[in-house]
Protein backbone atom coordinates (compact mmCIF):
# COMPACT_ATOMS: atom_id res chain seq x y z
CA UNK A 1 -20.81 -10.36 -21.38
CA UNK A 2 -23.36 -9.97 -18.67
CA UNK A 3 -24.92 -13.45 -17.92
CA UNK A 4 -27.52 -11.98 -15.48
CA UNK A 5 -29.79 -8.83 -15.73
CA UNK A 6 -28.14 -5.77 -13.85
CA UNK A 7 -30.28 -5.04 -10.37
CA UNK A 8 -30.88 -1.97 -9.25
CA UNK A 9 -32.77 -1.28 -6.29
CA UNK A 10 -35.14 1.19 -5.50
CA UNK A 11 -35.00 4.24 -4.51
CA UNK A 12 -35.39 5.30 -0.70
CA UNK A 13 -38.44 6.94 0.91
CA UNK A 14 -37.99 10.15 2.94
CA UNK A 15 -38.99 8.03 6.18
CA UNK A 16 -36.65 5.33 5.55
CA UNK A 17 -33.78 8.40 5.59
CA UNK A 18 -35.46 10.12 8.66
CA UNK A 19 -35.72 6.94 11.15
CA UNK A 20 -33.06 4.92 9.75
CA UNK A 21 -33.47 1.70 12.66
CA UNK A 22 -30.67 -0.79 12.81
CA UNK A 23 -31.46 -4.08 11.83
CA UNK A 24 -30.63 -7.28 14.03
CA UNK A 25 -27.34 -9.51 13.41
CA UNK A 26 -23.99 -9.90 13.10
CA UNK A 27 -22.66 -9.23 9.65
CA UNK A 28 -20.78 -12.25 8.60
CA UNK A 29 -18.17 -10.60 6.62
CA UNK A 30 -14.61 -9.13 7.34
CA UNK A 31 -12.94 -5.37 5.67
CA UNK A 32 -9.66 -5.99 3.83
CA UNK A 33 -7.85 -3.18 1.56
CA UNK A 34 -8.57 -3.89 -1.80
CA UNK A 35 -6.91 -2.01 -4.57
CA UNK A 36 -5.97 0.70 -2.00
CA UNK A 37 -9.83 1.14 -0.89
CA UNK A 38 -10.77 -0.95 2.46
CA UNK A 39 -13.17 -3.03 1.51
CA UNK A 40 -16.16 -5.22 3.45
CA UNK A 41 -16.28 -8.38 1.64
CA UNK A 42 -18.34 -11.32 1.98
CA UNK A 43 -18.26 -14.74 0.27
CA UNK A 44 -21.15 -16.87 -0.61
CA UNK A 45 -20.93 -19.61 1.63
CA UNK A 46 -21.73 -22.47 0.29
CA UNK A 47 -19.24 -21.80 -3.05
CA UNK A 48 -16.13 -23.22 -3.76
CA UNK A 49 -16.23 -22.05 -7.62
CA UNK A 50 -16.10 -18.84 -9.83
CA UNK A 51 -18.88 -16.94 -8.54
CA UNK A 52 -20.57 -14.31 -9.39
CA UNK A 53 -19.90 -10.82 -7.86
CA UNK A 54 -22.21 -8.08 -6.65
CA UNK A 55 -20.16 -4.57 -6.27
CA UNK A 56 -22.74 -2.93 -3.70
CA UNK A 57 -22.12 1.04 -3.91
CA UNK A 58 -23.95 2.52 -0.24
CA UNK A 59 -25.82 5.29 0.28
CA UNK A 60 -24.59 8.01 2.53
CA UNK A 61 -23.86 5.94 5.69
CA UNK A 62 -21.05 4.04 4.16
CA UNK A 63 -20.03 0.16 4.38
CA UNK A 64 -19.74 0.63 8.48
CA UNK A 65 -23.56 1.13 8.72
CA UNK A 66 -24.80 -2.82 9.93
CA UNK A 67 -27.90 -2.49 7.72
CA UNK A 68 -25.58 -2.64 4.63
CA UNK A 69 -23.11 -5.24 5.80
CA UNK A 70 -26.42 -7.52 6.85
CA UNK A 71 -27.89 -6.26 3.01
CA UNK A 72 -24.77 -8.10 1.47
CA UNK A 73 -24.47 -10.91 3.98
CA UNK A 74 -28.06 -12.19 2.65
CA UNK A 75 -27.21 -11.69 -1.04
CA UNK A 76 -24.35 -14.23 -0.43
CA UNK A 77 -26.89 -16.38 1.02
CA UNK A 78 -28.00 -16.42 -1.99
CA UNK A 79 -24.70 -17.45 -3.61
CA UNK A 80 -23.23 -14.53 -4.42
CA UNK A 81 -19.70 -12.64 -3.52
CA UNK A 82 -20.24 -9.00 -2.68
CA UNK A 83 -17.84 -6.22 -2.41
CA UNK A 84 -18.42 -2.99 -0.50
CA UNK A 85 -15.94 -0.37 -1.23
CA UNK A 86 -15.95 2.33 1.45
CA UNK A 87 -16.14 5.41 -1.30
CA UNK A 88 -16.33 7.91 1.54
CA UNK A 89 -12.74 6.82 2.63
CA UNK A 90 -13.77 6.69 6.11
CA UNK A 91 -16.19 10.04 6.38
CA UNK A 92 -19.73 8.60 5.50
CA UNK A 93 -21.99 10.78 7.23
CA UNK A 94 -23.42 10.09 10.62
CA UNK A 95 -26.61 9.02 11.17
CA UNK A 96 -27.53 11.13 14.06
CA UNK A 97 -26.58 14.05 11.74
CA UNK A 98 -29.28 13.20 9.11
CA UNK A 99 -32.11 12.15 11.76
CA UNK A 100 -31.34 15.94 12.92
CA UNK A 101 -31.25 17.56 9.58
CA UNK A 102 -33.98 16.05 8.26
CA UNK A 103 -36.29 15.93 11.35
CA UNK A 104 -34.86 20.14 12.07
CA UNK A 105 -33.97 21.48 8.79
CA UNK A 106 -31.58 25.11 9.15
């Protein structure tokens, strides 16, 4: 049983995906294989119970992009552990390849 409401965030706007800027830091976590699947994980700091665990799914850039890894490093600020499984196995797609395609379509 679910003791929090699901969170879903909101959709991206085209300009978001055409100048996708890298945000400042250094993400606080560490990649381990999990299940097979490398894996960034981060644990709330703070924490030395059960906590609660975010599964963060990315968008096309894949759990290397900083932007996610700083996205998940704030949620377990917030006391949260969150898992980032790296779905693309390695192949996300690179960002200078959607700046181009989107900016210079075929």
């Amino acid at each position: 049983m679910l003791r929090h409401r699901p969170y879903v965030a909101s959709p991206l706007y085209v300009s978001e995906l055409t100048n996708p800027d890298l945000h400042e830091g250094t993400p606080l976590g560490h990649f381990e294989d999990l299940h097979g699947l490398r894996t960034y994980i981060i644990n709330p700091s703070k924490s030395n119970e059960k906590v609660d665990t975010i599964i963060l799914l990315t968008d096309i850039y894949g759990p290397d992009y900083i932007n996610t890894q700083l996205v998940a490093d704030e949620w377990s600020k917030q006391g949260w552990k969150v898992v980032i499984p790296d779905l693309f196995v390695g192949d996300p797609v690179p960002i200078e390849d959607i700046r181009v395609s989107l900016l210079h379509p075929p």
